[in-house]
Every structure is written in C-alpha cells, then in structure tokens.
PDB file of N, CA and C in Angstrom:
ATOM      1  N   UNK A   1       0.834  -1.190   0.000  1.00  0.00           N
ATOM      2  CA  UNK A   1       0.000   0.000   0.000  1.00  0.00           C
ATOM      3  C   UNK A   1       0.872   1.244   0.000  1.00  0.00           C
ATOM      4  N   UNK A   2       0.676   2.317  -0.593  1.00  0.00           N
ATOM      5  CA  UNK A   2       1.230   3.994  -0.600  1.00  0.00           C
ATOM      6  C   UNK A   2       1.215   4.303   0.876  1.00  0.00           C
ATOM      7  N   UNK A   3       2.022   4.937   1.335  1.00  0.00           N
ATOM      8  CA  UNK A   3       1.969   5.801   2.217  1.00  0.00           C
ATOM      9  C   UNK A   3       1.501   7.071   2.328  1.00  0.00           C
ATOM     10  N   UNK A   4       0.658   7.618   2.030  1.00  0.00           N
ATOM     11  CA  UNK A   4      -0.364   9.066   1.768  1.00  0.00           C
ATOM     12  C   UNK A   4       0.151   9.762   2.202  1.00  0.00           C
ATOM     13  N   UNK A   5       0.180   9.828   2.976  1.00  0.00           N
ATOM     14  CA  UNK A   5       0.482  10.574   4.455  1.00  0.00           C
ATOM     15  C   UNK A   5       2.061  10.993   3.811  1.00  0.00           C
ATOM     16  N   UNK A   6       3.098  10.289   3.860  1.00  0.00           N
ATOM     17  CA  UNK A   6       3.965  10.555   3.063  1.00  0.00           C
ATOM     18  C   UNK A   6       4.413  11.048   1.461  1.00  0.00           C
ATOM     19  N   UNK A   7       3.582  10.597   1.169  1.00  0.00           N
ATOM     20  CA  UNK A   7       3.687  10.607   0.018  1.00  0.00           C
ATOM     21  C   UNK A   7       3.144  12.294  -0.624  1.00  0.00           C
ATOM     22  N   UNK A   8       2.242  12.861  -0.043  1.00  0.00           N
ATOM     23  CA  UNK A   8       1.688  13.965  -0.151  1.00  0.00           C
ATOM     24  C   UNK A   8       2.446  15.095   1.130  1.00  0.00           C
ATOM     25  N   UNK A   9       3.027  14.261   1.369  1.00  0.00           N
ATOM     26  CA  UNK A   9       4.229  15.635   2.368  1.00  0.00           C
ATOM     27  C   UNK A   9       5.353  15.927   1.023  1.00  0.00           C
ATOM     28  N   UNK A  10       5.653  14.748   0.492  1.00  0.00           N
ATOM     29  CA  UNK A  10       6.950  14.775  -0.370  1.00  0.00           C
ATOM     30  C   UNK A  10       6.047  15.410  -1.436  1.00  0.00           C
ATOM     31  N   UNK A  11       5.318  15.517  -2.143  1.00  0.00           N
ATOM     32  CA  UNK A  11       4.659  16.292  -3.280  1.00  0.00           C
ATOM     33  C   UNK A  11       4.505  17.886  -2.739  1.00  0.00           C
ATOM     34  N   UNK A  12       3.832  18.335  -1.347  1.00  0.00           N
ATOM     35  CA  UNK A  12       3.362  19.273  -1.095  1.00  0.00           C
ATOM     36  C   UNK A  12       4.907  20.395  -0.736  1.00  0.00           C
ATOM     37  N   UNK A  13       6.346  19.265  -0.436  1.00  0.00           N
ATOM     38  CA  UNK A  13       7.756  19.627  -0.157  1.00  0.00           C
ATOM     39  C   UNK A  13       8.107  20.231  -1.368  1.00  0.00           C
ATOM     40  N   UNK A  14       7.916  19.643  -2.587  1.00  0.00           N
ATOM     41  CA  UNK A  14       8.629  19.792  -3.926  1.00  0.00           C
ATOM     42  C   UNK A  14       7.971  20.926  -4.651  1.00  0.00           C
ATOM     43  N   UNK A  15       6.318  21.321  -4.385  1.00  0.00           N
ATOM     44  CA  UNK A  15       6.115  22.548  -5.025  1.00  0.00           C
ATOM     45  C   UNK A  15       5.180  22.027  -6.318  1.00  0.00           C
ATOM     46  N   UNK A  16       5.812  20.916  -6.793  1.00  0.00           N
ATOM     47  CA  UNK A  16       4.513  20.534  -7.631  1.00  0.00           C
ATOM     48  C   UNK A  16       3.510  20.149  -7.332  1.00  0.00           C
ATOM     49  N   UNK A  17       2.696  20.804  -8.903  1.00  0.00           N
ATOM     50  CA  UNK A  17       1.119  20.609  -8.410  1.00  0.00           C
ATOM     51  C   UNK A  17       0.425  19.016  -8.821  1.00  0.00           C
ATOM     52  N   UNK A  18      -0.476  18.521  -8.209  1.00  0.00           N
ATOM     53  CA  UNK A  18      -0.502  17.266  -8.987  1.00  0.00           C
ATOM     54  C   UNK A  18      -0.973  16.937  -9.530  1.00  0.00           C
ATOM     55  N   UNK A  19      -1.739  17.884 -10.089  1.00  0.00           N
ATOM     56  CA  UNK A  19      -2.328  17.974 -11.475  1.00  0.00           C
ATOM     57  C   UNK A  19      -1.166  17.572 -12.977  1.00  0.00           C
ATOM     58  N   UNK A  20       0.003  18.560 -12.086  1.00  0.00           N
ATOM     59  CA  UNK A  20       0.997  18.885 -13.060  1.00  0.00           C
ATOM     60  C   UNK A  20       1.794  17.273 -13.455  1.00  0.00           C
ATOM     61  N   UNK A  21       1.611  16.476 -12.164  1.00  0.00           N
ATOM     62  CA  UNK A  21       2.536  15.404 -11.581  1.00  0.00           C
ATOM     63  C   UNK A  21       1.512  13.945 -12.305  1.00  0.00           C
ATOM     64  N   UNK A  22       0.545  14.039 -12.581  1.00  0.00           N
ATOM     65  CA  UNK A  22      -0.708  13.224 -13.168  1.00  0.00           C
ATOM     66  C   UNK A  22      -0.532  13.335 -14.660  1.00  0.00           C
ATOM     67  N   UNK A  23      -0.241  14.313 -14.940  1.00  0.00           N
ATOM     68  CA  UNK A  23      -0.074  14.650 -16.482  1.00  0.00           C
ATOM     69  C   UNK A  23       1.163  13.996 -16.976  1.00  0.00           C
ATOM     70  N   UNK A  24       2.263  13.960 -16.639  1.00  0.00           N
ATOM     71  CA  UNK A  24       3.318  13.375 -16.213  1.00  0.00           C
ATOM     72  C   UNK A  24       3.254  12.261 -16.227  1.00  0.00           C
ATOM     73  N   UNK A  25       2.644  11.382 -15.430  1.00  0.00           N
ATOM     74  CA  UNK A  25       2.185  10.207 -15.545  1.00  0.00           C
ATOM     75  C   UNK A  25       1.318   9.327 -16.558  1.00  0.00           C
ATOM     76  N   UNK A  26       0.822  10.675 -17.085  1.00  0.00           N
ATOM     77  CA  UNK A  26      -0.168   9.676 -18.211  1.00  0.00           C
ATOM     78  C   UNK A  26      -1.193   9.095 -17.632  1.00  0.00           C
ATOM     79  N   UNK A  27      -1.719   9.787 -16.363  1.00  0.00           N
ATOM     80  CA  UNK A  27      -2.530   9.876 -15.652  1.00  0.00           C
ATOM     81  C   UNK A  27      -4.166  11.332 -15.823  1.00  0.00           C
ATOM     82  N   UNK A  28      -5.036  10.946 -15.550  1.00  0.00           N
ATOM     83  CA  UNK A  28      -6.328  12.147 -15.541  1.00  0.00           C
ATOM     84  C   UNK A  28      -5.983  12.438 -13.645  1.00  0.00           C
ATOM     85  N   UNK A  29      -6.556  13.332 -13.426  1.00  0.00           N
ATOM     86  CA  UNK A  29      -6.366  14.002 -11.933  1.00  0.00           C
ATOM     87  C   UNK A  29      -7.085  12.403 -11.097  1.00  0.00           C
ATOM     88  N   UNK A  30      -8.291  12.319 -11.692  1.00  0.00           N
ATOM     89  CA  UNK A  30      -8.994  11.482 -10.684  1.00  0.00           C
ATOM     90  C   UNK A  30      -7.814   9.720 -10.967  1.00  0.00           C
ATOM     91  N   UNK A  31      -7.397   8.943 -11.699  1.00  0.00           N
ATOM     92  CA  UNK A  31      -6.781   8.294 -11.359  1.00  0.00           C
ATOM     93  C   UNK A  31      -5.507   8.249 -10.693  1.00  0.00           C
ATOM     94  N   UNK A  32      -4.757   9.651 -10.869  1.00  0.00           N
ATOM     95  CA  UNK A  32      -3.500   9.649  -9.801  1.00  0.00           C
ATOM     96  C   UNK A  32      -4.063   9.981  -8.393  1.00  0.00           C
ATOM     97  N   UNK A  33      -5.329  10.774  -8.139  1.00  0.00           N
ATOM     98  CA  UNK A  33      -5.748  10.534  -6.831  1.00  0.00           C
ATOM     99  C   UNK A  33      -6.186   9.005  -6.562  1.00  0.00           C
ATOM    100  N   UNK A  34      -6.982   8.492  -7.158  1.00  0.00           N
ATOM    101  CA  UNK A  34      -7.571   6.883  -7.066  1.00  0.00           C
ATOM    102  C   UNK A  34      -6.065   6.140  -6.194  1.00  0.00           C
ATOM    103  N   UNK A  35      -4.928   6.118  -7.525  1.00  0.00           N
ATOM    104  CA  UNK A  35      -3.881   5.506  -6.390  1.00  0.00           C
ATOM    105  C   UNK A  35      -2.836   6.397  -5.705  1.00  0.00           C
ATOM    106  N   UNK A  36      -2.962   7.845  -5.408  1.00  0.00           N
ATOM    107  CA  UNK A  36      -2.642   7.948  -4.116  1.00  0.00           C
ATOM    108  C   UNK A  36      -3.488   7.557  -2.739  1.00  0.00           C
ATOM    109  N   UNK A  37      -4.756   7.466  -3.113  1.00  0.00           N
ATOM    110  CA  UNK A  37      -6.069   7.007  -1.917  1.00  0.00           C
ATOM    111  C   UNK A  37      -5.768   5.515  -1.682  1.00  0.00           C
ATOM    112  N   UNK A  38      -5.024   5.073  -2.484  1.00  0.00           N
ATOM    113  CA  UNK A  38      -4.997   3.353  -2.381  1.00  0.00           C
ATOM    114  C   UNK A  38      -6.336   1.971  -2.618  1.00  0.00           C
ATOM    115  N   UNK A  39      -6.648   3.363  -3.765  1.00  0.00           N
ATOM    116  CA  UNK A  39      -8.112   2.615  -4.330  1.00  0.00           C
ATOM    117  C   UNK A  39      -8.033   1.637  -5.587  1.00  0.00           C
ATOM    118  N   UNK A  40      -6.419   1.936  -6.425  1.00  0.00           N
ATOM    119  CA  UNK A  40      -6.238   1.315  -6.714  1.00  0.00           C
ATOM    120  C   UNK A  40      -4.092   1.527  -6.901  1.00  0.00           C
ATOM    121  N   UNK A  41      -3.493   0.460  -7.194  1.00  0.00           N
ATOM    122  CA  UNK A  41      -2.139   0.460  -7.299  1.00  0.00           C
ATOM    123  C   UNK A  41      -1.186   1.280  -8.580  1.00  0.00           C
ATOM    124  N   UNK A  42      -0.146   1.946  -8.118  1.00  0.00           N
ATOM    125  CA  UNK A  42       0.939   2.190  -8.685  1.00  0.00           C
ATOM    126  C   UNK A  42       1.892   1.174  -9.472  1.00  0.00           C
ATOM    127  N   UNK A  43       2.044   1.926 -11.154  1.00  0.00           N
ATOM    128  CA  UNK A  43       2.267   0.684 -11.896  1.00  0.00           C
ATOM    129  C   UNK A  43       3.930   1.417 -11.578  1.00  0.00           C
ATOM    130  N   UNK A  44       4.855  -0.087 -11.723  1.00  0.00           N
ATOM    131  CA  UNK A  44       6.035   0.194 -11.644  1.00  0.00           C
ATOM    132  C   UNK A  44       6.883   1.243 -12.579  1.00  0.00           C
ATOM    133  N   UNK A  45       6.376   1.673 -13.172  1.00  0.00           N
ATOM    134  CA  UNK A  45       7.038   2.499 -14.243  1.00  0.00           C
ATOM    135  C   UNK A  45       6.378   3.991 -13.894  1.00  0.00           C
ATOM    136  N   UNK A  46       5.360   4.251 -12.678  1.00  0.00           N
ATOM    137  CA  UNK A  46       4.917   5.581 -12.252  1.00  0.00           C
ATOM    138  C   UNK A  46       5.493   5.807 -11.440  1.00  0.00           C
ATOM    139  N   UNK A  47       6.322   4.834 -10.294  1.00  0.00           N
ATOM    140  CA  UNK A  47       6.876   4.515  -8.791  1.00  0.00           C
ATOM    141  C   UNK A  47       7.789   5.063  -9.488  1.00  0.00           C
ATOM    142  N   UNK A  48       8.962   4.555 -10.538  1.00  0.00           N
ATOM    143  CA  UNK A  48      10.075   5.250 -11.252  1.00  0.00           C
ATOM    144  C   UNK A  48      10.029   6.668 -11.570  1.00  0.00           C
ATOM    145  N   UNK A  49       8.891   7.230 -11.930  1.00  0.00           N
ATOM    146  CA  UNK A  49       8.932   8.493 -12.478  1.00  0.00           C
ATOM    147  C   UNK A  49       8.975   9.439 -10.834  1.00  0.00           C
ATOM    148  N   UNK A  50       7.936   9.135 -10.721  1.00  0.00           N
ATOM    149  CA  UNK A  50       7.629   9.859  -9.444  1.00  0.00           C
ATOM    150  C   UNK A  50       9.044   9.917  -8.047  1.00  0.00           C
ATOM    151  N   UNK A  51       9.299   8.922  -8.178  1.00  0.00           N
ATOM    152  CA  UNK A  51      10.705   9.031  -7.617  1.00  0.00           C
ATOM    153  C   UNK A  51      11.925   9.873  -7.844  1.00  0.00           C
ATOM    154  N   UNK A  52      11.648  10.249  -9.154  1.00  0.00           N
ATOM    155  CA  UNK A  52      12.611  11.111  -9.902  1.00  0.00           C
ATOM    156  C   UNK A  52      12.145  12.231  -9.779  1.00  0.00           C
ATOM    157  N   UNK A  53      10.761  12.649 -10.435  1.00  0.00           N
ATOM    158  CA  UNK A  53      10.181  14.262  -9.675  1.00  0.00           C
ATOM    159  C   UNK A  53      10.272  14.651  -8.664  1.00  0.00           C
ATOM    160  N   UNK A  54      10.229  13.811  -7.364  1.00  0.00           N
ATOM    161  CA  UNK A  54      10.128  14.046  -6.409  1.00  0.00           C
ATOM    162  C   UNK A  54      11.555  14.051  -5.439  1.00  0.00           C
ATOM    163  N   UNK A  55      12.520  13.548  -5.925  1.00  0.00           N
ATOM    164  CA  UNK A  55      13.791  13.236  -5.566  1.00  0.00           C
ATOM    165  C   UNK A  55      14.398  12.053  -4.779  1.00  0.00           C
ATOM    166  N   UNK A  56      13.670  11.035  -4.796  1.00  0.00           N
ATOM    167  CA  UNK A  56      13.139  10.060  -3.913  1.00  0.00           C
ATOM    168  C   UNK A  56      14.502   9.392  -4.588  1.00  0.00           C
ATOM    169  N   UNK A  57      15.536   9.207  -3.774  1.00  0.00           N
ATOM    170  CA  UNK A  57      17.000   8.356  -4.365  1.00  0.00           C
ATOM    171  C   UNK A  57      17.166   6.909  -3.574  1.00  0.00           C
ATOM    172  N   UNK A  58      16.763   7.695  -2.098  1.00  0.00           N
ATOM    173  CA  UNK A  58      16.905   5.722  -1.246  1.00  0.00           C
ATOM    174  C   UNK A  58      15.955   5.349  -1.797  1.00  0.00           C
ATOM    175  N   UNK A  59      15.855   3.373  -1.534  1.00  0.00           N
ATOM    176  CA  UNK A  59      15.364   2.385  -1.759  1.00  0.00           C
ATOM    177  C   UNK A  59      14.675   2.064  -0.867  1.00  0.00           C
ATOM    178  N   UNK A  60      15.271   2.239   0.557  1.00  0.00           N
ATOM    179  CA  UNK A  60      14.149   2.199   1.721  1.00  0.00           C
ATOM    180  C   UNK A  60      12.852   3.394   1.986  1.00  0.00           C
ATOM    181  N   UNK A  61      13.525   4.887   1.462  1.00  0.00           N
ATOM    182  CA  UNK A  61      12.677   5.441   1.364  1.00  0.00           C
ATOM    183  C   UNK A  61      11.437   5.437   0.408  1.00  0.00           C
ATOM    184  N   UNK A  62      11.648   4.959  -0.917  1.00  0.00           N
ATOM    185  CA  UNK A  62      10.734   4.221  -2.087  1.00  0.00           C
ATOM    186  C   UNK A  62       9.681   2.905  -1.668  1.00  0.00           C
ATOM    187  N   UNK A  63      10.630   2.134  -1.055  1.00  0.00           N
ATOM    188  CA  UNK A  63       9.805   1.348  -0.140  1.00  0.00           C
ATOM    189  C   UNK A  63       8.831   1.450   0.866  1.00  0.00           C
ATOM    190  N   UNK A  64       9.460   2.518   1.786  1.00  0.00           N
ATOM    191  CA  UNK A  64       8.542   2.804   2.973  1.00  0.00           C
ATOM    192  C   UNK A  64       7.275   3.797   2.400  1.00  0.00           C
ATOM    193  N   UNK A  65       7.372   4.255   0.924  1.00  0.00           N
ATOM    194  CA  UNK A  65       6.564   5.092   0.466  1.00  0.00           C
ATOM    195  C   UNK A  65       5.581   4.207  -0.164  1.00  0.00           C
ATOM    196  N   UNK A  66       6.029   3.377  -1.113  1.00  0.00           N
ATOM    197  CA  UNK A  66       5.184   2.855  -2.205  1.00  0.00           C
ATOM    198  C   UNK A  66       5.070   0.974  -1.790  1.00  0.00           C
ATOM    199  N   UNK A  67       5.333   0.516  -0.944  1.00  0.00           N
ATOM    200  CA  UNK A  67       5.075  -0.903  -0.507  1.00  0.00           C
ATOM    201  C   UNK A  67       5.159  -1.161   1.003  1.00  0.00           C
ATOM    202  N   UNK A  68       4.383  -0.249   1.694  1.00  0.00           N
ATOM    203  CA  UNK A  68       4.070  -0.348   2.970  1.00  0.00           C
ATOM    204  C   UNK A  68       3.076  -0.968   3.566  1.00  0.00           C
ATOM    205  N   UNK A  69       3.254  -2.084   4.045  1.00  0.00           N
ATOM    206  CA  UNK A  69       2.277  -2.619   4.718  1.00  0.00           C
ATOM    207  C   UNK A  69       1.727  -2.301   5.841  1.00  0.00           C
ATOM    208  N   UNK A  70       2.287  -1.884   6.550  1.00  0.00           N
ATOM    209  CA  UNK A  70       2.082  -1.255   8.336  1.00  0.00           C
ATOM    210  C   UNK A  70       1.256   0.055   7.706  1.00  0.00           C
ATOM    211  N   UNK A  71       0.538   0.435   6.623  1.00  0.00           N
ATOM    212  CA  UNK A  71      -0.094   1.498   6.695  1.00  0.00           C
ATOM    213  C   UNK A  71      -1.677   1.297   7.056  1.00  0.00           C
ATOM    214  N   UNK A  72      -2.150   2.006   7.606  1.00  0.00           N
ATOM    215  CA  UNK A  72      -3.555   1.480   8.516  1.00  0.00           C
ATOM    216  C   UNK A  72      -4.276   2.991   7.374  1.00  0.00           C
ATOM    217  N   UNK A  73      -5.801   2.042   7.087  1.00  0.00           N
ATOM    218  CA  UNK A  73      -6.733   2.304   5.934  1.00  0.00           C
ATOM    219  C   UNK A  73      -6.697   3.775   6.693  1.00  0.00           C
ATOM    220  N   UNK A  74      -7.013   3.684   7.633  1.00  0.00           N
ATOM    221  CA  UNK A  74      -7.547   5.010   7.955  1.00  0.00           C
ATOM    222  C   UNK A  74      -6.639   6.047   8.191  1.00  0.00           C
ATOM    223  N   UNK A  75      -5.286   5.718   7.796  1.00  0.00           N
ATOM    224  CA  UNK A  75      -4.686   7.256   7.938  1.00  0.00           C
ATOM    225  C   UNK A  75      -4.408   7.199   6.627  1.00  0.00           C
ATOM    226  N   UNK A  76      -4.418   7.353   5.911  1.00  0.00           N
ATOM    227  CA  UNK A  76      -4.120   7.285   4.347  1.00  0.00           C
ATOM    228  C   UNK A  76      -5.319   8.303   3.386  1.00  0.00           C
TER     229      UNK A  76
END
C-alpha cells in the first residue's frame, strides 16, 4: 500500500502541483488521486517516475513510500 500521508508531504515539499505530476504520468487528476487514496495500485514504471520528480534516491525510502504494509486504511 502507498503511504499518503507521506507521500503527499513529499509532493506538497517539492512545489509541484498534482495535477501537473498526473499529467506526467499519463494519468487524468482522478486516477492519480484513485492511487494515491490506495483505491487502486501504482504501476512500476509511475513509482520510477515519481521518484525522480520528487527526488526520492533511497530504496528504503521508495519502499517505505510505495510498498508499505504497516499502513492502517484510515490514515491514508
């Protein structure tokens, strides 16, 4: 599961908008929200991009962002 909570600190850190960051992706607004909400999953080749916009270089930090299990539905 995404880490939200994180994941939208590191977007809201960098200044981009995510509108801007969806477009980018090859994403519409409502499916890059869908999987930041964890409604549905991040394809491996968005985890790559987004890592790079965002500056995301560790592996643990990529991890603890985008394959977290300890994340509880309700803080997300």
């Amino acid at each position: 599961m995404t880490n939200t909570v994180r994941l939208n600190e590191l977007i809201r850190k960098s200044g981009l908008k995510k509108g801007w960051i969806a477009e980018k992706l090859h994403l519409s607004c409502y499916g890059f929200r869908r999987k930041l909400w964890n409604k549905s999953q991040f394809k491996a080749g968005e985890i790559k991009l987004l890592c790079e916009l965002l500056g995301i270089v560790s592996l643990e930090e990529m991890c603890d962002i985008f394959f977290n299990d300890k994340v509880d539905k309700k803080t997300t």
